[in-house]
Protein backbone atom coordinates (compact mmCIF):
# COMPACT_ATOMS: atom_id res chain seq x y z
CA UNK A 1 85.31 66.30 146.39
CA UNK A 2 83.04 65.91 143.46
CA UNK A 3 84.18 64.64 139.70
CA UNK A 4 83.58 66.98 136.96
CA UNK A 5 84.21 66.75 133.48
CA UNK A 6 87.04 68.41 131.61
CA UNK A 7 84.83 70.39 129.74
CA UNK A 8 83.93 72.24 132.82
CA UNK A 9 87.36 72.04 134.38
CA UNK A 10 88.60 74.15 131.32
CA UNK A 11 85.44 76.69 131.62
CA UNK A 12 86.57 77.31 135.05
CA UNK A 13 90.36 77.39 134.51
CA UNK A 14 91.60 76.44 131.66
CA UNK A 15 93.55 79.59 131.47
CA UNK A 16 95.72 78.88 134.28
CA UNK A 17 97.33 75.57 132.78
CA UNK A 18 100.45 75.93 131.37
CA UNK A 19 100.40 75.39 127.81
CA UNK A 20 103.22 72.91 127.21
CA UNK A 21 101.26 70.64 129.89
CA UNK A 22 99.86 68.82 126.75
CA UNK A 23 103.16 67.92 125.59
CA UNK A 24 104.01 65.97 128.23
CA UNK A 25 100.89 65.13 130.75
CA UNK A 26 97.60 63.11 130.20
CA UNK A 27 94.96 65.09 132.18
CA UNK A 28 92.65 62.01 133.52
CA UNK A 29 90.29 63.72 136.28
CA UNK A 30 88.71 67.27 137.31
CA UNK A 31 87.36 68.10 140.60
CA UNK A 32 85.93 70.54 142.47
CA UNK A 33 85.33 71.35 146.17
CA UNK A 34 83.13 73.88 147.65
CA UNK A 35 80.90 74.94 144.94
CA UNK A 36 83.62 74.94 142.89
CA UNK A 37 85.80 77.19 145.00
CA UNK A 38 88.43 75.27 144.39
CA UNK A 39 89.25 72.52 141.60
CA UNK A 40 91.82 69.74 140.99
CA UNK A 41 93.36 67.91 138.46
CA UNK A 42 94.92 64.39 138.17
CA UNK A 43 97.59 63.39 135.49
CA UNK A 44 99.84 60.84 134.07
CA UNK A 45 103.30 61.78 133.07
CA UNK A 46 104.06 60.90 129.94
CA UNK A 47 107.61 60.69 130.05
CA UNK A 48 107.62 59.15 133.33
CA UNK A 49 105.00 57.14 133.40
CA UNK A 50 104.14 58.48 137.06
CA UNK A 51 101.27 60.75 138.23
CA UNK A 52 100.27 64.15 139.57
CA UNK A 53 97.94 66.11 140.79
CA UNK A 54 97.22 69.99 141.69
CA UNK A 55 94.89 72.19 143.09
CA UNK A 56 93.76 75.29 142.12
CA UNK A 57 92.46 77.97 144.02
CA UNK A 58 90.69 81.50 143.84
CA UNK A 59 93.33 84.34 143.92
CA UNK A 60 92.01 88.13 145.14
CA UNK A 61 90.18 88.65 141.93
CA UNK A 62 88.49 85.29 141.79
CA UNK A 63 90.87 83.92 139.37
CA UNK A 64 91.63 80.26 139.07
CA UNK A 65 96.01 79.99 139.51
CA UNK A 66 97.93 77.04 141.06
CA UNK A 67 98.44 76.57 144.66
CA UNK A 68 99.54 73.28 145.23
CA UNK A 69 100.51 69.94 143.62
CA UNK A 70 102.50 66.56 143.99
CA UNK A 71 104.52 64.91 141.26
CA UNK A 72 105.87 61.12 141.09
CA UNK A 73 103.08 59.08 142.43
CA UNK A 74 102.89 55.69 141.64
CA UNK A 75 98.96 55.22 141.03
CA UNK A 76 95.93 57.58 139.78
CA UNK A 77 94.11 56.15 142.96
CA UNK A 78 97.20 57.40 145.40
CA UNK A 79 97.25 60.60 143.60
CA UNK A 80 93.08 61.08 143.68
CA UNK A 81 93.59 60.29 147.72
CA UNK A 82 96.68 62.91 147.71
CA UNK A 83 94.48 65.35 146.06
CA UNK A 84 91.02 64.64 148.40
CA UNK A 85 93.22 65.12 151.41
CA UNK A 86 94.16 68.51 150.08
CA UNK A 87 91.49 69.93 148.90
CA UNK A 88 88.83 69.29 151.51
CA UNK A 89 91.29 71.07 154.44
CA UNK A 90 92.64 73.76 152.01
CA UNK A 91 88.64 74.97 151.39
CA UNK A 92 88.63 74.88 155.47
CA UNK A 93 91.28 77.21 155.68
CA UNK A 94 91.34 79.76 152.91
């Protein structure tokens, strides 16, 4: 799992964010694994004061869309670890 910048988080898939995430998450980290095959994203609630993360993966077409995610973590480091753990085996099975 390699750090990228948002810039290049948004190149990639920007599009498939929901627009109201800005109202109400703080995106803090981009990833991507497998040549950028698939990406991730870690966030703070704003509201809640808890974190996320999600992955994104390649759909038929080769578009970027949401796969998977957790909500309600305590720590960015628990949900960077929740995210590494998914998106190293989801690249060795899709």
């Amino acid at each position: 799992m390699k750090l990228i910048s948002q810039r290049r988080f948004n190149a990639l898939a920007g599009y498939a964010k929901l627009p109201e995430t800005v109202l109400f998450m703080q995106e803090l980290s981009w990833f991507e694994e497998g040549g950028e095959t698939l990406l991730g994203m870690v966030g703070l609630d704003i509201a809640d004061n808890d974190y996320s993360a999600a992955v994104f993966g390649r759909d038929a077409r080769g578009r970027f869309r949401f796969v998977h995610g957790l909500v309600s973590m305590s720590t960015q480091a628990e949900a960077t670890l929740w995210l590494r753990d998914r998106l190293v085996p989801w690249k060795r099975n899709h």
